[in-house]
C-alpha atoms as a PDB file:
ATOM      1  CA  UNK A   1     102.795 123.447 124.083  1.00  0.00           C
ATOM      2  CA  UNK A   2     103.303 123.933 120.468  1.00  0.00           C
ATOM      3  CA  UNK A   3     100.659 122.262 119.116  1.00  0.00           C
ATOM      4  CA  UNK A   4      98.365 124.490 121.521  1.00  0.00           C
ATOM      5  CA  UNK A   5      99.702 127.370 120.074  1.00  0.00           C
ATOM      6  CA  UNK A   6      99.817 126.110 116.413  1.00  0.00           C
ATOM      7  CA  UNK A   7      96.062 125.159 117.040  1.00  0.00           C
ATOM      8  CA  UNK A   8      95.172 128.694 118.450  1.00  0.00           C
ATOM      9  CA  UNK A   9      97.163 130.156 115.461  1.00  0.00           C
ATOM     10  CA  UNK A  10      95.039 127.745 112.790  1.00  0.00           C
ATOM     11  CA  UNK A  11      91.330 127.995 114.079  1.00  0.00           C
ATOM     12  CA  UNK A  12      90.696 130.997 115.776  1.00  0.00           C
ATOM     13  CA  UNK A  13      87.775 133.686 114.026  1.00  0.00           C
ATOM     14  CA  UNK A  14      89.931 135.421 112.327  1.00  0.00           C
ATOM     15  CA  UNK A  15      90.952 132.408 109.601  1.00  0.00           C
ATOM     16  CA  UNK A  16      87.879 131.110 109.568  1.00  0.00           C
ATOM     17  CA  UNK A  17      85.759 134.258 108.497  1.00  0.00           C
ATOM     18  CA  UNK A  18      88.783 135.115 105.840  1.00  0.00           C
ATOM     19  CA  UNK A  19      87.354 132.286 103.670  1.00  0.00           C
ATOM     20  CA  UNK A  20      84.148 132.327 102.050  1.00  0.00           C
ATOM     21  CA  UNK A  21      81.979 129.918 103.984  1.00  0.00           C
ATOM     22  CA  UNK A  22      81.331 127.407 101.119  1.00  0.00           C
ATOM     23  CA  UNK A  23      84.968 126.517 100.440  1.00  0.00           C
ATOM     24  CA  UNK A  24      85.686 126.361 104.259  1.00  0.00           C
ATOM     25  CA  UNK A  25      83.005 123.463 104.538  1.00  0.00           C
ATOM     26  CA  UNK A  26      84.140 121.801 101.270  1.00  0.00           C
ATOM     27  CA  UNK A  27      87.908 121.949 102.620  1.00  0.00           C
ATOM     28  CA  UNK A  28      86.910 121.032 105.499  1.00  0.00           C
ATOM     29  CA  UNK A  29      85.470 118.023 104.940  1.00  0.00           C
ATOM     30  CA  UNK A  30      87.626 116.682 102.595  1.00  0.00           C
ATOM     31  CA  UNK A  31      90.418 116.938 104.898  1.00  0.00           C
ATOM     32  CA  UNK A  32      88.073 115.505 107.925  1.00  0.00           C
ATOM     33  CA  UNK A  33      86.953 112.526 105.792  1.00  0.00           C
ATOM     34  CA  UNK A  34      91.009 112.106 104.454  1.00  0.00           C
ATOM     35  CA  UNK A  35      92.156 112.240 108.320  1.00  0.00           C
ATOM     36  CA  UNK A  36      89.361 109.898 109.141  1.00  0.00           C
ATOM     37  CA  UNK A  37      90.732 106.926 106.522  1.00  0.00           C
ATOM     38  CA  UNK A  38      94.092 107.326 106.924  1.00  0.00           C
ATOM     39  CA  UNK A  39      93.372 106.826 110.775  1.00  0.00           C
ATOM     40  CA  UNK A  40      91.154 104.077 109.983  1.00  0.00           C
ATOM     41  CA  UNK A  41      94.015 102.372 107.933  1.00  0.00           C
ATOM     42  CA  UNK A  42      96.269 102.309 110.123  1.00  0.00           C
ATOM     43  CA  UNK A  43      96.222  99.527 113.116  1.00  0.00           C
ATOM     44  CA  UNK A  44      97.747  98.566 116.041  1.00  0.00           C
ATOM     45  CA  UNK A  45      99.400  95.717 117.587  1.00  0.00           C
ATOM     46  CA  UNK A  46     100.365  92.452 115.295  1.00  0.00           C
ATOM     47  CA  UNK A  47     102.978  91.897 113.520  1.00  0.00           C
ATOM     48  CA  UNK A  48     104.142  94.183 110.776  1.00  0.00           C
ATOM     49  CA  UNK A  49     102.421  95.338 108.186  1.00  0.00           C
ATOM     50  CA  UNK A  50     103.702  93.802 104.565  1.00  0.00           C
ATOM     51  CA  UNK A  51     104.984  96.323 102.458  1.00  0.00           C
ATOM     52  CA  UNK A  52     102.528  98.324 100.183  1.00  0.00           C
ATOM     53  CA  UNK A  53     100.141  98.022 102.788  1.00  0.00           C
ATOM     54  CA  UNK A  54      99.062 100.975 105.639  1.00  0.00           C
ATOM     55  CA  UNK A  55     101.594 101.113 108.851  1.00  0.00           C
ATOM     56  CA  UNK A  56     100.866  99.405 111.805  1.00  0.00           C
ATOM     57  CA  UNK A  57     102.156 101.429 114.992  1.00  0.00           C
ATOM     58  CA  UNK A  58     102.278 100.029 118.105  1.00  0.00           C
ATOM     59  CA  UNK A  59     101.993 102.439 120.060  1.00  0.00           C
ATOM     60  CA  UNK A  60      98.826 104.475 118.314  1.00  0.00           C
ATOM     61  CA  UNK A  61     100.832 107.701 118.494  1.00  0.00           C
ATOM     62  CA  UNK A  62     100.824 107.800 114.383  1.00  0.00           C
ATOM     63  CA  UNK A  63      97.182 107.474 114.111  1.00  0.00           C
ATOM     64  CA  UNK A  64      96.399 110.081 117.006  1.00  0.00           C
ATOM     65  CA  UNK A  65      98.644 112.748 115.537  1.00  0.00           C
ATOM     66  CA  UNK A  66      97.286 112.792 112.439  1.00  0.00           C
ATOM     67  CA  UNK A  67      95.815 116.291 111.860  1.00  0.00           C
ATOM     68  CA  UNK A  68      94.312 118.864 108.857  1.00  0.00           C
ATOM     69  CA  UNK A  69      94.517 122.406 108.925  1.00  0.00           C
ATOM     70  CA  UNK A  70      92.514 124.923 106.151  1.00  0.00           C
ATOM     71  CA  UNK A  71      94.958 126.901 105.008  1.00  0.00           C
ATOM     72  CA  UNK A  72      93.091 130.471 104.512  1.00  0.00           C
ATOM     73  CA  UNK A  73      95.546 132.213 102.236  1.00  0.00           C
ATOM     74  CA  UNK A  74      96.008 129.054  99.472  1.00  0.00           C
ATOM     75  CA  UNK A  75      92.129 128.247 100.204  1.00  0.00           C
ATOM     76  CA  UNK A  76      93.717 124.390 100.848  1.00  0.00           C
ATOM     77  CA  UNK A  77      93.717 121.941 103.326  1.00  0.00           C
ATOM     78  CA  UNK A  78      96.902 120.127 104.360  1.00  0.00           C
ATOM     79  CA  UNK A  79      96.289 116.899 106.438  1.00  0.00           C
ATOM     80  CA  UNK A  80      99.028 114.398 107.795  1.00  0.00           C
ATOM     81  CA  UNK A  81     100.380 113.502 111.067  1.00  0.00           C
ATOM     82  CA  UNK A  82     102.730 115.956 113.297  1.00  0.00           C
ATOM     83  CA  UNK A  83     106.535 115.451 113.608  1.00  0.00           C
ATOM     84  CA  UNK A  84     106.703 113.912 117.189  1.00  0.00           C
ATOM     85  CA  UNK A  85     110.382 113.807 117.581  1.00  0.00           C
ATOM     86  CA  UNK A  86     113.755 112.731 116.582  1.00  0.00           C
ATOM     87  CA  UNK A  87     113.687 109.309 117.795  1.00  0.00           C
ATOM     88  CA  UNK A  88     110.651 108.383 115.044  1.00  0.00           C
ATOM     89  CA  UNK A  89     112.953 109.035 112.587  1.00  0.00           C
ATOM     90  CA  UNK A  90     114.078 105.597 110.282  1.00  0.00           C
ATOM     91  CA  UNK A  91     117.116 106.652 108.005  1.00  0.00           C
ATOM     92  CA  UNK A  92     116.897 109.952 109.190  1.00  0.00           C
ATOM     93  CA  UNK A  93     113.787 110.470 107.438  1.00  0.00           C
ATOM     94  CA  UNK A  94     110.828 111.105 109.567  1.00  0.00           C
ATOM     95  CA  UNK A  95     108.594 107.799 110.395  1.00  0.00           C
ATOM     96  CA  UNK A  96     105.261 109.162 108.436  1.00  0.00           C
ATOM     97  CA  UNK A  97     107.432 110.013 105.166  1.00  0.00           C
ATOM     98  CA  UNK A  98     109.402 106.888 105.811  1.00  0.00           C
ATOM     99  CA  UNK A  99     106.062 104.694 105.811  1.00  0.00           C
ATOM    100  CA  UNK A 100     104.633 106.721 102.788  1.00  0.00           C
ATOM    101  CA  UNK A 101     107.541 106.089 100.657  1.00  0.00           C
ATOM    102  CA  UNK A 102     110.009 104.409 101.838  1.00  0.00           C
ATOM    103  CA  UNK A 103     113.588 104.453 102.399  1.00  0.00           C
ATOM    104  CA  UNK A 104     117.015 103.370 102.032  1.00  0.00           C
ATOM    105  CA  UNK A 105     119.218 103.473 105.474  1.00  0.00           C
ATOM    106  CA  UNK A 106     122.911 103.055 105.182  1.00  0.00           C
ATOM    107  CA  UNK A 107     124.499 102.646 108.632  1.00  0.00           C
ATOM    108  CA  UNK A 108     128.416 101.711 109.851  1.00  0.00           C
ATOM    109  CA  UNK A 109     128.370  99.962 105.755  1.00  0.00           C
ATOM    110  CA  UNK A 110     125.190  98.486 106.131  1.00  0.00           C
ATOM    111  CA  UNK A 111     122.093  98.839 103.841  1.00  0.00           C
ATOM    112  CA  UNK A 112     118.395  98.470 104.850  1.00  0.00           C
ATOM    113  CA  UNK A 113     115.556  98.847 102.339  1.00  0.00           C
ATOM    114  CA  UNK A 114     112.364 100.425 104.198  1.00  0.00           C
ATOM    115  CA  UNK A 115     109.075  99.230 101.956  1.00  0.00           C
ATOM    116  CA  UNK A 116     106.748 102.287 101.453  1.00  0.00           C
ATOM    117  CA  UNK A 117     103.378 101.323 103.268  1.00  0.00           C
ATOM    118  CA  UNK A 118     101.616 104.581 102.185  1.00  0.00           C
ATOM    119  CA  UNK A 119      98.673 105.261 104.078  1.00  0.00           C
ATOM    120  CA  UNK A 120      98.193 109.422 103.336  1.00  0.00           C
ATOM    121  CA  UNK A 121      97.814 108.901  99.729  1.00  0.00           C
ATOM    122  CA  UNK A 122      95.550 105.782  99.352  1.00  0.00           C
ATOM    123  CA  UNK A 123      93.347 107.351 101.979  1.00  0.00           C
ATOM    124  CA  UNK A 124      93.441 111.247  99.764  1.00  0.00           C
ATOM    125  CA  UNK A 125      92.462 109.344  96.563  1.00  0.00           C
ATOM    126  CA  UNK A 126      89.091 107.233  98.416  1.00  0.00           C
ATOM    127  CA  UNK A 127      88.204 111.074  99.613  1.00  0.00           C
ATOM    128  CA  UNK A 128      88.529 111.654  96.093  1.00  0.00           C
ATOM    129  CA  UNK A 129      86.216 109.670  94.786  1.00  0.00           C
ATOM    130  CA  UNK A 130      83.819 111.641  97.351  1.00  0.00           C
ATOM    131  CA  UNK A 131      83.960 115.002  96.175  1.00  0.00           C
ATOM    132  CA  UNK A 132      81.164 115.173  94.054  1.00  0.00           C
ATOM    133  CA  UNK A 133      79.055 114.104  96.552  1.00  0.00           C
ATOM    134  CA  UNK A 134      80.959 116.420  98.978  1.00  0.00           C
ATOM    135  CA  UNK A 135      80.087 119.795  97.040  1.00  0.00           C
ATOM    136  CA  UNK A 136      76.618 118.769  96.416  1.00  0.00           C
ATOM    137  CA  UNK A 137      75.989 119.017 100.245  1.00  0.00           C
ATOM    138  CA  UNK A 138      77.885 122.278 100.123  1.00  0.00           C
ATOM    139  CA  UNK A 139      75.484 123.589  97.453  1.00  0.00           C
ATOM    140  CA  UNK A 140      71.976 122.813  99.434  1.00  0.00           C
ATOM    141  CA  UNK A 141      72.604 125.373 102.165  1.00  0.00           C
END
């Protein structure tokens, strides 16, 4: 129910005729094209994925949650997966931030290193090497 209503809230008319059509495609884009390699990074079933390398989740709820949004009044684009709950939490951290950098768990005296396996950045910085090509097709219309 709350992503309904965060979804009505994001891409109704109003937000999308605030920004100049242009940098809505450009933003756009760059967070549909960032969305699509971090979910294309990210597999499921096996064993797990070595540290430094993109998350594995066995269920595919990481990968399907992963969302961008155009944010109208900082004419940006924020993309990552959702929060889904309390339980996906390692170290008290949540799962996505865990697997993007990592984390140290202390429980009842006992220490566990978490590896990063970043998968949000990796996939930002391919998009990056995009944009030029990305604003050219922005420019032809």
């Amino acid at each position: 129910m709350v992503f309904k209503l965060a979804k009505l809230e994001f891409f109704n008319d109003d937000v999308s005729d605030a920004l100049d059509p242009r940098k809505r495609q450009v933003l756009s884009k760059v967070g549909a094209f960032t969305r699509r390699e971090m979910r294309q990074s990210i597999r499921t079933g096996g064993p797990v994925s070595l540290p430094n390398r993109p998350p594995k989740s066995r269920t595919g709820l990481l990968k399907r949650f992963i969302f961008f949004v155009v944010d109208q009044q900082r004419e940006s684009v924020v993309i990552g997966p959702v929060k889904l709950g309390a339980k996906d939490e390692i170290g008290g951290r949540p799962q996505p931030g865990a697997h993007e950098y990592g984390v140290i768990d202390s429980f009842l005296g006992t220490t566990r290193i978490y590896e990063p396996r970043p998968f949000a950045r990796p996939a930002f910085n391919r998009v990056l090497g995009m944009l030029p090509q990305i604003f050219a097709s922005s420019k032809r219309r």
